[in-house]
Each structure stands twice: as structure tokens, then as C-alpha cells.
Protein backbone atom coordinates (compact mmCIF):
# COMPACT_ATOMS: atom_id res chain seq x y z
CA UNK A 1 10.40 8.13 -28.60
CA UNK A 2 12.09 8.46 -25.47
CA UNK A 3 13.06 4.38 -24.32
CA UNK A 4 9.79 3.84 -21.84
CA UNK A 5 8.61 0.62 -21.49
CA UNK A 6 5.86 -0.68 -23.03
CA UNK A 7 3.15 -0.38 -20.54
CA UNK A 8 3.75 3.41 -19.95
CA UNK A 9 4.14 3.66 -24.22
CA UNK A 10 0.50 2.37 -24.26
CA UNK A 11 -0.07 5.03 -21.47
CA UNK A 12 0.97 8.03 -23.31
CA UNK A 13 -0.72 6.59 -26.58
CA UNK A 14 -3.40 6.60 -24.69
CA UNK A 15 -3.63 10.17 -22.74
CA UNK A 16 -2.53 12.02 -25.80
CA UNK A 17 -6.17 9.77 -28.12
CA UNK A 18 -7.81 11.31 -25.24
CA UNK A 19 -6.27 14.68 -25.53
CA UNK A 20 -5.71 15.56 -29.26
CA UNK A 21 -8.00 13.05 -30.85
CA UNK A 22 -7.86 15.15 -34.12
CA UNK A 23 -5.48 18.32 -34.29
CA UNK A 24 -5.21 21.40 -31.44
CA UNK A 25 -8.00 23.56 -33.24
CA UNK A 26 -6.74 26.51 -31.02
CA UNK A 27 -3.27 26.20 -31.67
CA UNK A 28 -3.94 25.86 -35.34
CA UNK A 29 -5.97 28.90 -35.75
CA UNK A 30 -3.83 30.83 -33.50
CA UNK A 31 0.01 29.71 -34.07
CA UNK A 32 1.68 30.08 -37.58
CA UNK A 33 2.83 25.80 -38.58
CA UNK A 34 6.39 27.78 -38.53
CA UNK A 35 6.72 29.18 -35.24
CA UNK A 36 9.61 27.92 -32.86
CA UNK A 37 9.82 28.01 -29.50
CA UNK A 38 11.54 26.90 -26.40
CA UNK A 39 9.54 26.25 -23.25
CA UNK A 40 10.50 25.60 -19.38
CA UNK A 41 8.95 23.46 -17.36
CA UNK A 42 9.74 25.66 -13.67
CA UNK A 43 8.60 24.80 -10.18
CA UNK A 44 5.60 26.77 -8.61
CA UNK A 45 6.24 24.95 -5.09
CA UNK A 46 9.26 22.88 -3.47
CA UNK A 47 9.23 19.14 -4.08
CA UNK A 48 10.73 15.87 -5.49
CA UNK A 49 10.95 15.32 -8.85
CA UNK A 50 9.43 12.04 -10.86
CA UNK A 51 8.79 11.18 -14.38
CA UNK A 52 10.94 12.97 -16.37
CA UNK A 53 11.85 10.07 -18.39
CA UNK A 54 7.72 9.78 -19.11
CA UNK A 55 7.75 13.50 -20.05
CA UNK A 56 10.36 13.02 -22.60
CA UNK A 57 8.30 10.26 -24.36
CA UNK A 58 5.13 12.21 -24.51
CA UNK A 59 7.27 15.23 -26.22
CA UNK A 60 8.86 12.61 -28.78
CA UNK A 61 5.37 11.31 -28.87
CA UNK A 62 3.73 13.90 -30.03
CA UNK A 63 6.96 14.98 -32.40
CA UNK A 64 10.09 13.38 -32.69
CA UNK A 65 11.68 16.57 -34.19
CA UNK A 66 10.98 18.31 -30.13
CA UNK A 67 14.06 19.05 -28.17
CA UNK A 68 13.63 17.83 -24.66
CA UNK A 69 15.91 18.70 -22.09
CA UNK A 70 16.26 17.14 -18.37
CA UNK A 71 17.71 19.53 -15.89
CA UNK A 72 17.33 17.55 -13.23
CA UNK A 73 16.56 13.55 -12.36
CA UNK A 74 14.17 11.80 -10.55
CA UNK A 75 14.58 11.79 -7.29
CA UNK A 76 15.51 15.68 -6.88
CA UNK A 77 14.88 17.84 -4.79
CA UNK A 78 13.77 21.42 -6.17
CA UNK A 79 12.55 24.81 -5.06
CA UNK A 80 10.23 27.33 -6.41
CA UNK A 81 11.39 29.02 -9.76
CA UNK A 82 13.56 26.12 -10.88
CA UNK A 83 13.56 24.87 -14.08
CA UNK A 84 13.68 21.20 -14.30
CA UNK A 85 13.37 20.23 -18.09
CA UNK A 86 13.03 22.41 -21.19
CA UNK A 87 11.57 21.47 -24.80
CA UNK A 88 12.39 23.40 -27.84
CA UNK A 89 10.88 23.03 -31.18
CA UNK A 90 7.73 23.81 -33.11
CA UNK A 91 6.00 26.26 -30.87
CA UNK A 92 2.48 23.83 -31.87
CA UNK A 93 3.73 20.59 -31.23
CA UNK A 94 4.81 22.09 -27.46
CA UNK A 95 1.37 23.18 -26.86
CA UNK A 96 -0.34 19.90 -28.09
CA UNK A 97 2.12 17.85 -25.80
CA UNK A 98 1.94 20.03 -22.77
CA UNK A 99 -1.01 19.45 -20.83
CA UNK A 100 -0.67 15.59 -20.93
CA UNK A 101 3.34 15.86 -20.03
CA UNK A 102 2.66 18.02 -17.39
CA UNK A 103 -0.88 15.85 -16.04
CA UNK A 104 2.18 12.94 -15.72
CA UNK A 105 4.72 15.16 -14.15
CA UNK A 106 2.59 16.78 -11.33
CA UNK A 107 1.00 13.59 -10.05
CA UNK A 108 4.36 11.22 -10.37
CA UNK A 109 6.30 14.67 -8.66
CA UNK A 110 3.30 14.66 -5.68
CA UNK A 111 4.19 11.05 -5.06
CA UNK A 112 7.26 11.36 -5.11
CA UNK A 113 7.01 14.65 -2.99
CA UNK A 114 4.52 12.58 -0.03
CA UNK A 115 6.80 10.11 -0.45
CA UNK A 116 9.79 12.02 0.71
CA UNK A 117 7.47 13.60 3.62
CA UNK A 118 6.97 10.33 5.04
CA UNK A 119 10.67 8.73 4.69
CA UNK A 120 11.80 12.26 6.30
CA UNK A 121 9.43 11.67 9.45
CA UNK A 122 10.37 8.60 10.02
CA UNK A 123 14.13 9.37 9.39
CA UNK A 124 16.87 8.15 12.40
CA UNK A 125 14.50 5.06 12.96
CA UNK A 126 15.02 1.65 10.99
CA UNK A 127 11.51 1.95 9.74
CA UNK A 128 11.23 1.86 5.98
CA UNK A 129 7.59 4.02 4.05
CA UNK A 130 6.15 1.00 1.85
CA UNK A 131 3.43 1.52 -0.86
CA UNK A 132 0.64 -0.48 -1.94
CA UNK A 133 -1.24 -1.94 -4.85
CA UNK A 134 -3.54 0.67 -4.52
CA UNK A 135 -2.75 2.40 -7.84
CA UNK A 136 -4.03 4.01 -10.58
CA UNK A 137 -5.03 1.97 -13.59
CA UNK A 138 -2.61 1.42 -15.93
CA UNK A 139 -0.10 3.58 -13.82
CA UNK A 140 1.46 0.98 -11.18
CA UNK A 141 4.54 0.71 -12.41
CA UNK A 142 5.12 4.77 -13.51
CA UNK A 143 3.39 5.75 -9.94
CA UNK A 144 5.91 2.64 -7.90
CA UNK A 145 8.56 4.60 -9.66
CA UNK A 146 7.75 7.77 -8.16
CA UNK A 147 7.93 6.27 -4.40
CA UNK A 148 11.12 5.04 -4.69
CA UNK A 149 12.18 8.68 -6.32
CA UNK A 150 10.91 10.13 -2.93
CA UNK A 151 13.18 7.64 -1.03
CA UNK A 152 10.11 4.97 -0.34
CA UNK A 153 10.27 1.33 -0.95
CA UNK A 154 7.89 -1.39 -3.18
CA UNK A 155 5.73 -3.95 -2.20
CA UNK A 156 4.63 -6.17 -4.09
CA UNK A 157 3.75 -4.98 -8.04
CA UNK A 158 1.37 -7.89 -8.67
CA UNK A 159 -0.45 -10.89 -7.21
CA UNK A 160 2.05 -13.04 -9.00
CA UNK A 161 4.79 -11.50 -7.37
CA UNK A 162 3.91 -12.81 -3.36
CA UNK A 163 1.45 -13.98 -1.36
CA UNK A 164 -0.09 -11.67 1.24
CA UNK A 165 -2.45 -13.29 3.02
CA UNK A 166 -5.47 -10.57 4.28
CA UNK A 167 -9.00 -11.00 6.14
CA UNK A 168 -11.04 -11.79 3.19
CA UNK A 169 -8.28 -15.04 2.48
CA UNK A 170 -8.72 -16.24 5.91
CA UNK A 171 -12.61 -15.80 6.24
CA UNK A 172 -12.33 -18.70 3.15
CA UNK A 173 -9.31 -20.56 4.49
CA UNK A 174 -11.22 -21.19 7.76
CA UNK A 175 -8.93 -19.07 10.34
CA UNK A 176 -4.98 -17.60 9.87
CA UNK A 177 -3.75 -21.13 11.11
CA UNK A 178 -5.47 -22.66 7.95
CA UNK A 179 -4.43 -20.18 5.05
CA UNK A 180 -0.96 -19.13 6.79
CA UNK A 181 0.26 -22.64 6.63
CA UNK A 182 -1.19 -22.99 2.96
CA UNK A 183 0.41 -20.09 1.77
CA UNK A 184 3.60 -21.20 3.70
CA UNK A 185 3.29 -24.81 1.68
CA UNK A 186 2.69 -23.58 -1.84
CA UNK A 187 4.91 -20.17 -2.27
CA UNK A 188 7.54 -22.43 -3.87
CA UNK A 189 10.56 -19.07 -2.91
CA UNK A 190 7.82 -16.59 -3.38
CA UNK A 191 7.69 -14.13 -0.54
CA UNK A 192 4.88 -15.00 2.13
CA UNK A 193 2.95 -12.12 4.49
CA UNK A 194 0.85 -12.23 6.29
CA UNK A 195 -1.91 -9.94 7.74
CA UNK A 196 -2.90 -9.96 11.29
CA UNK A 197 -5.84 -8.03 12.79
CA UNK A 198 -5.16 -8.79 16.55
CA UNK A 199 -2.81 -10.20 18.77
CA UNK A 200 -4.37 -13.22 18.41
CA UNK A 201 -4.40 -13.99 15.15
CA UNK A 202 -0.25 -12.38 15.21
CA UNK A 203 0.27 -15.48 17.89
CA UNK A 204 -1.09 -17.96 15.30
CA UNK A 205 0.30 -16.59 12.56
CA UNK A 206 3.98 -17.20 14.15
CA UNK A 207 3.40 -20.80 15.49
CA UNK A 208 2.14 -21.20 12.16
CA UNK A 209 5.49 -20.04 10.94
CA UNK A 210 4.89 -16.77 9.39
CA UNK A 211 7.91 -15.08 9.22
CA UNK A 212 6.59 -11.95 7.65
CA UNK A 213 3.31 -9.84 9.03
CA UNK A 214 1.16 -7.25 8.66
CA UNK A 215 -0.11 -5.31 11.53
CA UNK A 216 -3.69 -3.79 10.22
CA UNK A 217 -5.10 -0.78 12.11
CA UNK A 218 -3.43 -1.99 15.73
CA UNK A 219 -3.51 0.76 18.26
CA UNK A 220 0.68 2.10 18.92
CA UNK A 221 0.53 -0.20 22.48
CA UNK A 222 -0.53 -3.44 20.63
CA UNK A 223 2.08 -2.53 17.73
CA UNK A 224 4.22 -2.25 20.35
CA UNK A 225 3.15 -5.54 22.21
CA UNK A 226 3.63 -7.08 18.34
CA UNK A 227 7.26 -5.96 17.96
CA UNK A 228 8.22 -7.37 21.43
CA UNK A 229 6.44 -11.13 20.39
CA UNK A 230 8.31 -10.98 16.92
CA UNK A 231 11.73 -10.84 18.29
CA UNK A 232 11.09 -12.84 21.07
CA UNK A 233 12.22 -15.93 18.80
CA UNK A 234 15.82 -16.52 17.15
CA UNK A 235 14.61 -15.64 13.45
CA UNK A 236 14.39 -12.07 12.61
CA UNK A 237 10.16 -12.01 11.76
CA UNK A 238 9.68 -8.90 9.56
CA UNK A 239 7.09 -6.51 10.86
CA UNK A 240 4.87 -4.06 8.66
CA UNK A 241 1.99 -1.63 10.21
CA UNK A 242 -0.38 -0.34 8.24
CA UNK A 243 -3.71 1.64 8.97
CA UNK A 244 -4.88 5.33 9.76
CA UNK A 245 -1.03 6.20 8.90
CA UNK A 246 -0.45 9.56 8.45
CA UNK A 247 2.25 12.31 9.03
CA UNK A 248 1.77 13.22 12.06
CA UNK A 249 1.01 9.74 13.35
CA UNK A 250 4.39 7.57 11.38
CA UNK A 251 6.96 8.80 13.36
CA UNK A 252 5.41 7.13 16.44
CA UNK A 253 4.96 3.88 14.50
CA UNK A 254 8.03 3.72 13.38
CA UNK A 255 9.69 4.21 16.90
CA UNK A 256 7.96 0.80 18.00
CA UNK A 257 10.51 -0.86 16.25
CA UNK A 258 8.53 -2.07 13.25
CA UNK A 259 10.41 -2.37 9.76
CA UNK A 260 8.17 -0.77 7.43
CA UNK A 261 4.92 1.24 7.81
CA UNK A 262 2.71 0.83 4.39
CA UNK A 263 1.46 3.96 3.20
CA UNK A 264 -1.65 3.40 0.86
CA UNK A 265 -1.98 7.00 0.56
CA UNK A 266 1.34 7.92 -1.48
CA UNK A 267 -0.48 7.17 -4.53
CA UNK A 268 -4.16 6.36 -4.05
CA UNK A 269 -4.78 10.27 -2.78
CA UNK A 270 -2.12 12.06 -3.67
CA UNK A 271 -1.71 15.64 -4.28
CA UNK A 272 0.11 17.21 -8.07
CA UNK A 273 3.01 18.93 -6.96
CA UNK A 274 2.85 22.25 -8.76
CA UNK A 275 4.58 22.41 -12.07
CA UNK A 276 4.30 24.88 -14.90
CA UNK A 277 5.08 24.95 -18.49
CA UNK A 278 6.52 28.58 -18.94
CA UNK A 279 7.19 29.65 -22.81
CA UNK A 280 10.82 31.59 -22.63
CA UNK A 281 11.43 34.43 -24.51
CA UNK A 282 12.94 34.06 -27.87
């Protein structure tokens, strides 16, 4: 199999029990067990490529004796009748693989697609496009991948990774003064946001010596009014907004002066990017 890491190897284990529990009846009755073939997987509609790597382990998944080729890498960006990959090999074992390689290439190439949307709206500013831990699943890692293909960054990947302190932490802290300076106290070098809902609780949050927030669903003036109390101080205080982002809405964000804008939306309601699998002639 293609090297994947374990996580997305469980994955594909998975997707293809779900897909060819038994063998492809239709393929059986209607392909001789001889028949070759070489199919290309082409663009239907312009976009950024992600998951190729994954693609190439569901082939080899499905039959190690498949010929996968990458013609391009993740993080491209390709037009309409391109061909990005090809697979040659037993013309049954490419129809068994193909509808769960192309499920993972669609969705991770429509993240990484919105992803690239985003970073190019915001581009000339200092403002970085963030994701989230909203995620599919099982698919984190694959679909964290995918932003950065489309020129986004990563938060956090896990709860063990940093503490972000949100409204539901403070309502059982007792206030942001409580659980900012608790979460200051134990991170021990682990990162430390956290998330404001007002200007208020952004003024406590600093005296309490947060030197990381989040700005949830502030209008643009109070985002503004944010930036200006963050660099009011000697320390650089990292500022993220988040909240009713969208395209035509980031660019404006961004030009407050904030450093990142998260961007639940790359992967919790994405679009596939149109791919199809195209049998060449032999």
C-alpha cells in the first residue's frame, strides 16, 4: 500500500468494508477477470488538488498489482480536462477501487479548493484562513491536510494539543478572569487562547494575561476596536476572528488588522470539487 499513516489506513479499510463488502457483482458479470485497462482521473471544473497520496493507497488497497500514477501534487492548481493521476491494471480491480478513491479525492480537492478561495481574498493583508476542529469523523487529519494544500493554516488537531478557552469553559470557571488565568497557570508550554465574546470580556482576558484571543461573531467596528486594544501594549497579542465568515465578508476582516480569520466552513460544509474517473482507450 501506498505509505499513509495509520489513521487514514483504517480509513480506507474502512470505506472500501462499506463499499465492496463481498466482490463487485456487476463488474464480475460484466468484465472478463483478464481485462486490462488504464484509467484517468481528469478535472470536470478548476480547482486545487488534495489527497492524492490517499488515492494511491485505496488503489494498492484494493490491488497491489494497480499502477497508480500522480500527475500532479497536492496543492495544484488545475483546470478543466486535466488529468491529474492515472491507474493502470486489471480493468476490475479499477472499477472496485474507483468510487471510494474518487469519494476521497473530490471532498479533500473541495477543501482544498475553498481553502484557496479564502487565502486568495484575503491575499496582500497579513491575515492568515485558519480551520477548525470541526471535522469529519475519522478524517481530521486527511481533511487538515487538504487546508494547508489550498494555502490555509491548522489550529489545533486535538484537545491535547492547546487550550482554547470558549463560553461553555467560562460559564464553569465563573467568568474569563477565572478560567483565563487557570488555563494561563496549568498549560505547562502548551499554547493558550482564548475566546472573547465582547469587548469586555477581550479587556479581562488581557489584564488577565492572555496573549492569544478569539474574537467570536464581533461586528467589523468592534473587531476593529479589538485590534487597536491588542497592540496597544508592548507584546505582540495574537488576534483570531471567527463568526458569520464568508467570502464576501473575509476580506474586510482581514483588513482590520487581525492575524487569522478561522474558517469552520472549509471542511464542515464543503463542496466535492468535480473529478472524474475516465477509462482511456486501449
Amino acid at each position: 500500500m501506498t505509505s499513509v499513516d495509520p489513521v487514514t489506513q483504517h480509513l480506507i479499510a474502512l470505506a472500501l468494508s462499506e463499499d465492496l463488502p463481498g466482490v463487485d457483482v456487476t463488474a464480475t458479470a460484466t468484465v472478463s477477470p483478464d481485462a486490462t485497462a488504464t484509467a484517468a482521473f481528469v478535472m470536470r471544473a478548476p480547482g486545487v488538488i488534495a489527497g492524492l497520496g490517499t488515492v494511491g493507497a485505496v488503489v494498492s488497497a484494493v490491488d497491489d498489482t494497480l499502477r497508480f500514477t500522480a500527475l500532479s501534487a497536492d496543492g495544484d492548481r488545475r483546470e478543466p480536462g486535466t488529468t491529474v493521476a492515472t491507474v493502470t491494471g486489471a480493468a476490475r480491480s479499477i472499477l472496485a477501487a474507483e468510487r471510494t478513491a474518487l469519494n476521497l479525492l473530490t471532498h479533500l480537492s473541495g477543501i482544498a479548493t475553498q481553502t484557496a478561495r479564502f487565502v486568495d481574498a484575503v491575499a496582500g493583508t497579513a491575515c492568515a484562513i485558519r480551520d477548525t476542529r470541526k471535522t469529519l469523523p475519522g478524517m481530521r487529519a486527511l481533511q487538515k491536510a487538504a487546508v494547508a494544500a489550498g494555502g490555509g493554516t491548522n489550529h489545533r488537531f486535538s484537545l491535547s494539543d492547546g487550550l482554547l478557552v470558549k463560553d461553555n469553559h467560562v460559564a464553569v470557571a465563573g467568568g474569563i478572569t477565572s478560567a483565563a488565568r487557570r488555563a494561563l497557570t496549568a498549560a505547562g508550554g502548551l499554547p493558550v487562547q482564548i475566546e472573547v465574546d465582547d469587548l469586555t470580556q477581550l479587556d479581562e482576558a488581557l489584564t488577565a494575561g492572555a496573549r492569544s484571543v478569539l474574537l467570536d461573531n464581533f461586528t467589523l467596528d468592534d473587531v476593529r476596536a479589538a485590534v487597536q486594544r491588542c497592540r496597544a501594549g508592548d507584546e505582540h497579542v495574537f488576534v483570531e476572528a471567527s463568526g458569520n465568515v464568508n467570502l464576501e465578508t473575509v476580506r474586510a476582516i482581514a483588513q482590520t488588522g487581525v492575524d487569522a480569520v478561522a474558517v469552520g466552513a472549509l471542511t464542515h460544509s464543503v463542496r466535492a470539487l468535480d473529478i472524474a474517473l475516465d477509462w482511456e482507450e486501449e
